[in-house]
PDB file of N, CA and C in Angstrom:
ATOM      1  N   UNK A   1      16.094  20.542   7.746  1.00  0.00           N
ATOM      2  CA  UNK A   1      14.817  19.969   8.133  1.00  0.00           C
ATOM      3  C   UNK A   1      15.007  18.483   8.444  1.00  0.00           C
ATOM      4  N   UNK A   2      14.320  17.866   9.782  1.00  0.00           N
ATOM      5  CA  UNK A   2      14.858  16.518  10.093  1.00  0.00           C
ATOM      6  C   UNK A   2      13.916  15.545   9.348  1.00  0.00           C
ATOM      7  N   UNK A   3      14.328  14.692   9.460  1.00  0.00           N
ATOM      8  CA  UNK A   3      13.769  12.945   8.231  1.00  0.00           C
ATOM      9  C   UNK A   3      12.291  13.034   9.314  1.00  0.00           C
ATOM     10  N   UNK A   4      11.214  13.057   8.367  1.00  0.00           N
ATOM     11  CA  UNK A   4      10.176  12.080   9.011  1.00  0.00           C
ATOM     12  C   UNK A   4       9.700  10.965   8.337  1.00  0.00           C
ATOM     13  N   UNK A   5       9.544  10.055   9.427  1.00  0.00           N
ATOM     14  CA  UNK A   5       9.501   9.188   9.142  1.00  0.00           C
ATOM     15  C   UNK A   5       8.492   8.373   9.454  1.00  0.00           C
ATOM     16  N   UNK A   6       7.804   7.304   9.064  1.00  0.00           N
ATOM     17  CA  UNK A   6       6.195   6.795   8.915  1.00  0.00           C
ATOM     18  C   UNK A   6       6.846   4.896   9.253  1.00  0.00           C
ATOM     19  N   UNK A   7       5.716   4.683  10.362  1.00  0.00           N
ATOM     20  CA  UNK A   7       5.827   3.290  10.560  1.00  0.00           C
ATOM     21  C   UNK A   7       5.428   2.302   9.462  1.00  0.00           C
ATOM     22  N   UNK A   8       6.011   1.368   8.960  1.00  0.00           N
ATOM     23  CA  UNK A   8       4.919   0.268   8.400  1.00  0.00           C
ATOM     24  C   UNK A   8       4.627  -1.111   9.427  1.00  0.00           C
ATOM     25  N   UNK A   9       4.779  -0.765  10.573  1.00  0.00           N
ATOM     26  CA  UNK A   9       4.199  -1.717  11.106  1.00  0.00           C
ATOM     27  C   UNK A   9       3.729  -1.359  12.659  1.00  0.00           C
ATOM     28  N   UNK A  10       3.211  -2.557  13.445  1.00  0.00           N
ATOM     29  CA  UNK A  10       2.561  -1.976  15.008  1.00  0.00           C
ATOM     30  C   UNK A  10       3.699  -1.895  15.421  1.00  0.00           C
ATOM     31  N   UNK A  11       4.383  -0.335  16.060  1.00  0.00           N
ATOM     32  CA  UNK A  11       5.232  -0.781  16.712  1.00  0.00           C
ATOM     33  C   UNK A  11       4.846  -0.315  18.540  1.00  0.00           C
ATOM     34  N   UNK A  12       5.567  -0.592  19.381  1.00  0.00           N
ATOM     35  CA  UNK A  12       5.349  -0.369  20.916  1.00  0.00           C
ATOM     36  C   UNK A  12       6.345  -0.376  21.548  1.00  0.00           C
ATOM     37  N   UNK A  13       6.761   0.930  21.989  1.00  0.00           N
ATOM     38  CA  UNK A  13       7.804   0.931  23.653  1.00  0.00           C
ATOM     39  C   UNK A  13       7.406   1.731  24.790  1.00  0.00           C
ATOM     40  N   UNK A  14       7.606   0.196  25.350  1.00  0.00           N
ATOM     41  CA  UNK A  14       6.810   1.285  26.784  1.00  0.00           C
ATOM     42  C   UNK A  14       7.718   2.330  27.646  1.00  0.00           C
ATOM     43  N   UNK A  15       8.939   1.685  27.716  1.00  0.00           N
ATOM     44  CA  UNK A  15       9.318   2.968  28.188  1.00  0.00           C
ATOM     45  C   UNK A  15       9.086   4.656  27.537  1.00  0.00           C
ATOM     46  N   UNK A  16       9.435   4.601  26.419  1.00  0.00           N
ATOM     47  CA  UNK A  16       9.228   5.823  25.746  1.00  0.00           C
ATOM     48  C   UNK A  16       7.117   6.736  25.743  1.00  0.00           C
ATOM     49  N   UNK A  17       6.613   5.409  26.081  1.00  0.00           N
ATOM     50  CA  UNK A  17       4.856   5.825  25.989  1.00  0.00           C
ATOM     51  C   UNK A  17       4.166   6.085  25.013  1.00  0.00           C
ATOM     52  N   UNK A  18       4.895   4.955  23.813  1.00  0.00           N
ATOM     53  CA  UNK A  18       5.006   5.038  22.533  1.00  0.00           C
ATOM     54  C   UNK A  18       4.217   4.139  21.900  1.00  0.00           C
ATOM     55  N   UNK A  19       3.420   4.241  21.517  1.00  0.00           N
ATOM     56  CA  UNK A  19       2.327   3.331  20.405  1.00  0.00           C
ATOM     57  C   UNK A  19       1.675   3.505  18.983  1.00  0.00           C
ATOM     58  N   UNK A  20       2.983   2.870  18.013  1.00  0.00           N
ATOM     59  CA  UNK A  20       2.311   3.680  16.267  1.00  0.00           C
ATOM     60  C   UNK A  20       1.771   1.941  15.873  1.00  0.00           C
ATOM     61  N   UNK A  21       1.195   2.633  14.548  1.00  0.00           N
ATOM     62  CA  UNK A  21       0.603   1.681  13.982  1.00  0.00           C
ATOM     63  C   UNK A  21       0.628   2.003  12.653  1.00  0.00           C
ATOM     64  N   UNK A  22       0.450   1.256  11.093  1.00  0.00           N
ATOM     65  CA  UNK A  22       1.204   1.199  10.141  1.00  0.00           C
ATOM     66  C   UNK A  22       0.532   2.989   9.316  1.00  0.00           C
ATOM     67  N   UNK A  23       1.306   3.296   9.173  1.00  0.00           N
ATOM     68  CA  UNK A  23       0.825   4.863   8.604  1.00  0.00           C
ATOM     69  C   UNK A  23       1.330   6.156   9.597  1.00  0.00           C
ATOM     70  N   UNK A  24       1.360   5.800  10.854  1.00  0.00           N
ATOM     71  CA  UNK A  24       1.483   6.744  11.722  1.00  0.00           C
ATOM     72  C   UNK A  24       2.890   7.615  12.093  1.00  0.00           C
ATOM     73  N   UNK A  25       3.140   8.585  12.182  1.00  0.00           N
ATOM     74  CA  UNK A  25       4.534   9.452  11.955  1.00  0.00           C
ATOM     75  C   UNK A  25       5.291   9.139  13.187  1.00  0.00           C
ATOM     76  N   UNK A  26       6.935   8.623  13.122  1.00  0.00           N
ATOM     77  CA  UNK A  26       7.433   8.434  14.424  1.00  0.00           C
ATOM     78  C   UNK A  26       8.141   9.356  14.919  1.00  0.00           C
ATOM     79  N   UNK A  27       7.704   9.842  16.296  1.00  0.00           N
ATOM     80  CA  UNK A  27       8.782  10.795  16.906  1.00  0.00           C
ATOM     81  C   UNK A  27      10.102  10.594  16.729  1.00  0.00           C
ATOM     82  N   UNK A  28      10.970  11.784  16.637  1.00  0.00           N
ATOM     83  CA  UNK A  28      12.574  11.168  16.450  1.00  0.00           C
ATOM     84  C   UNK A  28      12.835  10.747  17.736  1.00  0.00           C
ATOM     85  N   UNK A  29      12.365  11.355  19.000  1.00  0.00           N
ATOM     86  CA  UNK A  29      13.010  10.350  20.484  1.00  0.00           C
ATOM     87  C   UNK A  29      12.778   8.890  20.109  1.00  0.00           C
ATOM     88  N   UNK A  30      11.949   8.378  19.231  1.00  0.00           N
ATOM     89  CA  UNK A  30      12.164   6.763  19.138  1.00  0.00           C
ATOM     90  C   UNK A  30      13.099   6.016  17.956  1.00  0.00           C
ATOM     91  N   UNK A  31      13.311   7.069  16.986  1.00  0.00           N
ATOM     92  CA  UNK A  31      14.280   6.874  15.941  1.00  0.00           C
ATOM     93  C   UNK A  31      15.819   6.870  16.696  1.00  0.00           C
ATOM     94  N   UNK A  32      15.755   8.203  17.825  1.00  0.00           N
ATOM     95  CA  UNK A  32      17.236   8.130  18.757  1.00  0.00           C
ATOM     96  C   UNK A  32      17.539   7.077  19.615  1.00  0.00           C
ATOM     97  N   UNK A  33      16.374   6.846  20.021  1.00  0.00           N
ATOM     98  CA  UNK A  33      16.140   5.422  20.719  1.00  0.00           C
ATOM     99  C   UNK A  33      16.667   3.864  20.611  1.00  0.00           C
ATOM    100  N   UNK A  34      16.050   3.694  19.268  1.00  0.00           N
ATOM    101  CA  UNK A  34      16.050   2.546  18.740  1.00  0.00           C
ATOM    102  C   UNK A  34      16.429   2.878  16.882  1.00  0.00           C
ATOM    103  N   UNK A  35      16.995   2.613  16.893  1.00  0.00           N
ATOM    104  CA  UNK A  35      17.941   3.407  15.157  1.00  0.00           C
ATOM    105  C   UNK A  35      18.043   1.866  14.537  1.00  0.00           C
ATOM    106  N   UNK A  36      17.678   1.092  15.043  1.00  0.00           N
ATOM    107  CA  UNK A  36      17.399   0.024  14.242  1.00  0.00           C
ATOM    108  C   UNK A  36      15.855  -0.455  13.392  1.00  0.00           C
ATOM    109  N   UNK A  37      14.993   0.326  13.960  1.00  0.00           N
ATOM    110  CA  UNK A  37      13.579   0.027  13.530  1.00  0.00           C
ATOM    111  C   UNK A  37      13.825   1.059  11.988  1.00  0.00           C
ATOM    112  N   UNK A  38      14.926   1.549  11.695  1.00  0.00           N
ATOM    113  CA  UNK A  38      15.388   2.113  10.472  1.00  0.00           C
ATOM    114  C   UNK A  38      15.993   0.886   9.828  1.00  0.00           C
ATOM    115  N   UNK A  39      17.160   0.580   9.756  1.00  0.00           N
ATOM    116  CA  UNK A  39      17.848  -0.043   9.450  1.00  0.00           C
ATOM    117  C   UNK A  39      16.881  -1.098   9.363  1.00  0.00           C
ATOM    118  N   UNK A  40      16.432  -1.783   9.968  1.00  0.00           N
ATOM    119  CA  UNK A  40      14.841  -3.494   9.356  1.00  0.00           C
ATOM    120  C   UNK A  40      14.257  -2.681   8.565  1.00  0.00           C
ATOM    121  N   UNK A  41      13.758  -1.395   8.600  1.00  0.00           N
ATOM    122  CA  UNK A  41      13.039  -1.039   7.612  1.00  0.00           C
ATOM    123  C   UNK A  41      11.276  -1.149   7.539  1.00  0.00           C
ATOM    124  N   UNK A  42      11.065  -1.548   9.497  1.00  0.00           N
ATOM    125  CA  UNK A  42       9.996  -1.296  10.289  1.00  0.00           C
ATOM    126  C   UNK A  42       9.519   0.061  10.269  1.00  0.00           C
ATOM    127  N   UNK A  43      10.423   1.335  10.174  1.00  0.00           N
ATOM    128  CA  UNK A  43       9.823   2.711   9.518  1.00  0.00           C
ATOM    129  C   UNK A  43      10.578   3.158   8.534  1.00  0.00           C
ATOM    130  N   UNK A  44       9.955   3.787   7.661  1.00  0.00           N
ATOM    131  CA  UNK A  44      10.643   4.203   6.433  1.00  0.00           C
ATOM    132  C   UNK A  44      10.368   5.173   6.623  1.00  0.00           C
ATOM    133  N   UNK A  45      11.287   6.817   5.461  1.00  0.00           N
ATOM    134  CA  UNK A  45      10.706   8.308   5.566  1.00  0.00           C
ATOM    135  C   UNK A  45       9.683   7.854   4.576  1.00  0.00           C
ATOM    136  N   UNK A  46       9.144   9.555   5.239  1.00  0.00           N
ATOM    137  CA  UNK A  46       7.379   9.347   4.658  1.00  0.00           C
ATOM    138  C   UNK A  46       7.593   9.602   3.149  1.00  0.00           C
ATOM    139  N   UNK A  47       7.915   9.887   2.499  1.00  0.00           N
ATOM    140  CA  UNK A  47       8.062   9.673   0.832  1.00  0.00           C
ATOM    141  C   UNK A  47       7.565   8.401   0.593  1.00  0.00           C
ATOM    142  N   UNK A  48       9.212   7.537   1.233  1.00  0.00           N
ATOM    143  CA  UNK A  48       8.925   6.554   0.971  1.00  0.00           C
ATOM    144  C   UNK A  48       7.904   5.815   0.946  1.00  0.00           C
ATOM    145  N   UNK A  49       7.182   5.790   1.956  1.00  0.00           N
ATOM    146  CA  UNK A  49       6.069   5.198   2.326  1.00  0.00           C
ATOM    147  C   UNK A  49       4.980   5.460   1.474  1.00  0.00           C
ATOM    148  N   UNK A  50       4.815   6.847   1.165  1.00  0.00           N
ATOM    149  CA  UNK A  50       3.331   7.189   0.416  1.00  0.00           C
ATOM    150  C   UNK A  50       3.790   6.860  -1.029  1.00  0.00           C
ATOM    151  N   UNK A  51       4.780   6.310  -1.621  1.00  0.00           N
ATOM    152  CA  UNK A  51       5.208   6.022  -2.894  1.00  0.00           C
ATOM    153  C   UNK A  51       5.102   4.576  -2.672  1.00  0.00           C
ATOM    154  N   UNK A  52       4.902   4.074  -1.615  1.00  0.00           N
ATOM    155  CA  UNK A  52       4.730   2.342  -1.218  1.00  0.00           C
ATOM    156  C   UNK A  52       2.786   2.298  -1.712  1.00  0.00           C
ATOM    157  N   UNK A  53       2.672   2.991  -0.877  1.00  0.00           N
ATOM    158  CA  UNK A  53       1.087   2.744  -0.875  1.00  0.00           C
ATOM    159  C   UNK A  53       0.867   3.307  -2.455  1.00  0.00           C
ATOM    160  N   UNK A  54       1.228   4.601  -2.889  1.00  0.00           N
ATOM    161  CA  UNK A  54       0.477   4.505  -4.364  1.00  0.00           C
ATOM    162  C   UNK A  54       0.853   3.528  -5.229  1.00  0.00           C
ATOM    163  N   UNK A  55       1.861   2.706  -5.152  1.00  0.00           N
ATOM    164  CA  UNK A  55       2.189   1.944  -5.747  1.00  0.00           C
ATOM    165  C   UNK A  55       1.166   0.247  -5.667  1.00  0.00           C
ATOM    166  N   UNK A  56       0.749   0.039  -4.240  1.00  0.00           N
ATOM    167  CA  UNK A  56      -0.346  -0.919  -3.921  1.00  0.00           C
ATOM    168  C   UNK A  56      -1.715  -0.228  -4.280  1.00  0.00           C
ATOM    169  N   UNK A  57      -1.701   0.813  -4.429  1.00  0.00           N
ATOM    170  CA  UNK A  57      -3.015   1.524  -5.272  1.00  0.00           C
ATOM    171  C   UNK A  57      -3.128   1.244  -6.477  1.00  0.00           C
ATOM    172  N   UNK A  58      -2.207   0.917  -6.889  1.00  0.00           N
ATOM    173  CA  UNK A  58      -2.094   1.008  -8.279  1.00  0.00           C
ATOM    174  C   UNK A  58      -2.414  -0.100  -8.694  1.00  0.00           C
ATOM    175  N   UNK A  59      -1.920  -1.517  -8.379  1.00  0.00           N
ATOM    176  CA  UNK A  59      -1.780  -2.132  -8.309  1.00  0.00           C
ATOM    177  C   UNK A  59      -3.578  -3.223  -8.004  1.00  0.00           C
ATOM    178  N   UNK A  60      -3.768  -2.597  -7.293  1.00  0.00           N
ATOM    179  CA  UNK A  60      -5.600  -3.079  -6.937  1.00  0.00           C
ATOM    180  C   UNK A  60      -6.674  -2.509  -7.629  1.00  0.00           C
ATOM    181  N   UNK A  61      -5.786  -1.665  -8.575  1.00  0.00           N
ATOM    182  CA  UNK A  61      -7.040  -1.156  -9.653  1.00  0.00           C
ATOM    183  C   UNK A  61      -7.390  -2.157 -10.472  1.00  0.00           C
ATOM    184  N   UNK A  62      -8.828  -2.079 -10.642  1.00  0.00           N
ATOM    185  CA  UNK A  62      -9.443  -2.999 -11.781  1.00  0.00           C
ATOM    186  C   UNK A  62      -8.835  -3.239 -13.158  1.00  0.00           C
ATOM    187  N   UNK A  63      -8.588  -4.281 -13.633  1.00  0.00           N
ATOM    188  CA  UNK A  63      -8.249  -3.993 -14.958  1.00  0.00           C
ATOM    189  C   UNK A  63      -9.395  -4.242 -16.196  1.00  0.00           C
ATOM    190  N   UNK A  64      -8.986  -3.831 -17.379  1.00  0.00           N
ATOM    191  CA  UNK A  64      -9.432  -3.953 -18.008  1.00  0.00           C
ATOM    192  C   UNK A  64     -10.082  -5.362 -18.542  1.00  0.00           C
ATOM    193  N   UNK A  65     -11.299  -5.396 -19.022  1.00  0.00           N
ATOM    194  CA  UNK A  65     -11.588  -6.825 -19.466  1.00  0.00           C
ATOM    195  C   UNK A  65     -11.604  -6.915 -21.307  1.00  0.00           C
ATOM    196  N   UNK A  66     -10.839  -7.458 -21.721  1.00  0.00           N
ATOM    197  CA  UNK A  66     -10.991  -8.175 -23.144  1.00  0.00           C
ATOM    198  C   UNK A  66     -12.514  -8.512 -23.884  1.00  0.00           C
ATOM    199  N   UNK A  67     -12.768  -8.087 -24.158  1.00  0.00           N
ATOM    200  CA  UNK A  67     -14.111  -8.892 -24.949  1.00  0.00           C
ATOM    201  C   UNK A  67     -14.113  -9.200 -26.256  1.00  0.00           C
ATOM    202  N   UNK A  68     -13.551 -10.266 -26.762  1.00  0.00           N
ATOM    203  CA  UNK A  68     -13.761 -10.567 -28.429  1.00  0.00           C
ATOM    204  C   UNK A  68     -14.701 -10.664 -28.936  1.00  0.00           C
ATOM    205  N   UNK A  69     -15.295 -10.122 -29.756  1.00  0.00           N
ATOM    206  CA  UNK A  69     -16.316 -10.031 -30.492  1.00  0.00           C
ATOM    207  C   UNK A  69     -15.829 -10.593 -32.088  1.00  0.00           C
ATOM    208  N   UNK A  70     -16.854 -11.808 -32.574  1.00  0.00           N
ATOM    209  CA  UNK A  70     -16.405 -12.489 -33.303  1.00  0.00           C
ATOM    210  C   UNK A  70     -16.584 -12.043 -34.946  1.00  0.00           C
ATOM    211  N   UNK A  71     -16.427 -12.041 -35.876  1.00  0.00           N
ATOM    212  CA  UNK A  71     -16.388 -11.124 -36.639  1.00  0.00           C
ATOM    213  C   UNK A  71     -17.394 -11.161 -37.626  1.00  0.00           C
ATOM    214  N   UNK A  72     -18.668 -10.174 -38.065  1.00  0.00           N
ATOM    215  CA  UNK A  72     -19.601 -10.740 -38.841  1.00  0.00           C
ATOM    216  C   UNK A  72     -20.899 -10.749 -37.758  1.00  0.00           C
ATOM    217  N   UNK A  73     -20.610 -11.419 -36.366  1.00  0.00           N
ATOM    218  CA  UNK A  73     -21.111 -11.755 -35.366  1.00  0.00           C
ATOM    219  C   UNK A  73     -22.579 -10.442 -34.637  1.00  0.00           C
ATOM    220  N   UNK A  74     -23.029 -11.109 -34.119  1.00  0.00           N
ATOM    221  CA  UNK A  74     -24.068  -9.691 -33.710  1.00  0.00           C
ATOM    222  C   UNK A  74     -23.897  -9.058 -31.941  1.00  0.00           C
ATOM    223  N   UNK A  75     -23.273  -8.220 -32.109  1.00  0.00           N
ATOM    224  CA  UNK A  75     -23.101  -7.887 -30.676  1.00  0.00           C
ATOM    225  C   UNK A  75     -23.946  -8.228 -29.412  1.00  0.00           C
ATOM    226  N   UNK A  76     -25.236  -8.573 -29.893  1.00  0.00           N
ATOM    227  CA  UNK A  76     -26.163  -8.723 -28.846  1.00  0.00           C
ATOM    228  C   UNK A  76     -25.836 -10.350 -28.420  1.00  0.00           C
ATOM    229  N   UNK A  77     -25.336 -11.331 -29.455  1.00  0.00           N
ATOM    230  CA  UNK A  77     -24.663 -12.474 -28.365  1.00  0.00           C
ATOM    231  C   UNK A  77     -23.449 -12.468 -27.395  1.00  0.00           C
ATOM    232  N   UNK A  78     -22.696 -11.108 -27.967  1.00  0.00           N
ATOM    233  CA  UNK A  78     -21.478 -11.508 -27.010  1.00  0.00           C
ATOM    234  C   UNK A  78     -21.779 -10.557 -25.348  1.00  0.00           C
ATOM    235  N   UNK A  79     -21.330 -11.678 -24.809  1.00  0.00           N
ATOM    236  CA  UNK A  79     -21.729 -11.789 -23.127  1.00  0.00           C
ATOM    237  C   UNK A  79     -19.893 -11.422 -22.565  1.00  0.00           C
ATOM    238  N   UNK A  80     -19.634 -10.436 -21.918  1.00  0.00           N
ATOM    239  CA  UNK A  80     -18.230 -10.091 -21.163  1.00  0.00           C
ATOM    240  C   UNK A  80     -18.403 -10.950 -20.278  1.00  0.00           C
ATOM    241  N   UNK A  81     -17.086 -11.163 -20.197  1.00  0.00           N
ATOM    242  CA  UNK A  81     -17.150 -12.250 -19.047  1.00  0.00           C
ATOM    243  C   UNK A  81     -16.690 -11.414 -17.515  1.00  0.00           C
ATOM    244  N   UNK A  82     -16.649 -11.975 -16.671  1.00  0.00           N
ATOM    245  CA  UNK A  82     -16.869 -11.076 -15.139  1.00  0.00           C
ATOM    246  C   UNK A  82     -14.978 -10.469 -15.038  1.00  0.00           C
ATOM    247  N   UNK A  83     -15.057  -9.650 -14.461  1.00  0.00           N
ATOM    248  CA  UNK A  83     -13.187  -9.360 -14.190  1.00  0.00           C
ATOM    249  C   UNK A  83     -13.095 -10.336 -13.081  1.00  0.00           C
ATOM    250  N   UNK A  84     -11.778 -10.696 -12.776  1.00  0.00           N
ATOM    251  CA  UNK A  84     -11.185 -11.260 -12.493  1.00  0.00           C
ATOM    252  C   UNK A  84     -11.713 -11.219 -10.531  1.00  0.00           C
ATOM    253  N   UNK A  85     -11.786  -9.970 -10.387  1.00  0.00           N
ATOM    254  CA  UNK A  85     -12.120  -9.571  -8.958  1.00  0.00           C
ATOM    255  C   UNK A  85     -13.453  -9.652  -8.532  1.00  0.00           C
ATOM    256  N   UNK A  86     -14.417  -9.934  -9.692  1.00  0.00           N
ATOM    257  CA  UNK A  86     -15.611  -9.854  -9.406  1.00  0.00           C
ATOM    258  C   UNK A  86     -16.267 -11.238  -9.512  1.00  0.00           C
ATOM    259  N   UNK A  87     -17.456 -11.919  -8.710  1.00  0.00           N
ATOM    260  CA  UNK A  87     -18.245 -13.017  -8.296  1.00  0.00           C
ATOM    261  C   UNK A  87     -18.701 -13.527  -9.804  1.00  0.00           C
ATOM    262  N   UNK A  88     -18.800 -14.421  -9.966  1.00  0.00           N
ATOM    263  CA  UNK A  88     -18.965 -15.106 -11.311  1.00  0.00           C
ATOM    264  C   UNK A  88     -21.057 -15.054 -11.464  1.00  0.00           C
TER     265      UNK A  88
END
């Protein structure tokens, strides 16, 4: 079974009538073509790639927020403070 392989970036050849963009699967006539847009690492196989992105998924998840609550204290003063991603 042959390598497929997934752009991470815009790529374009006109001779070939070829236009990907980052996600999109590359024909092997452009991998035979140009065998260097491998080697930069302008397309990777698609594993790779979808193990790129869950990994930036992962990564942009919210985290958790801390809230100390002081001890003795009455829960109704303590105020969470905003996460990190969110407007103050």
């Amino acid at each position: 079974m042959p390598k497929v392989y997934v752009s991470r970036a815009h790529v374009q050849n006109e001779n070939l009538g070829i236009e990907l963009f980052p996600g999109d699967e590359v024909p092997a006539v452009l991998i035979k073509a140009s065998p260097w847009l491998v080697d930069e690492g302008v397309v990777v196989e698609k594993g790779q790639f979808l193990a790129e992105a869950e990994e930036v998924t992962a990564q942009d998840a919210p985290e958790a927020t801390l809230v100390e609550v002081p001890d003795g204290g009455d829960l109704g003063d303590v105020v969470a403070a905003p996460a990190a991603s969110e407007e103050p």
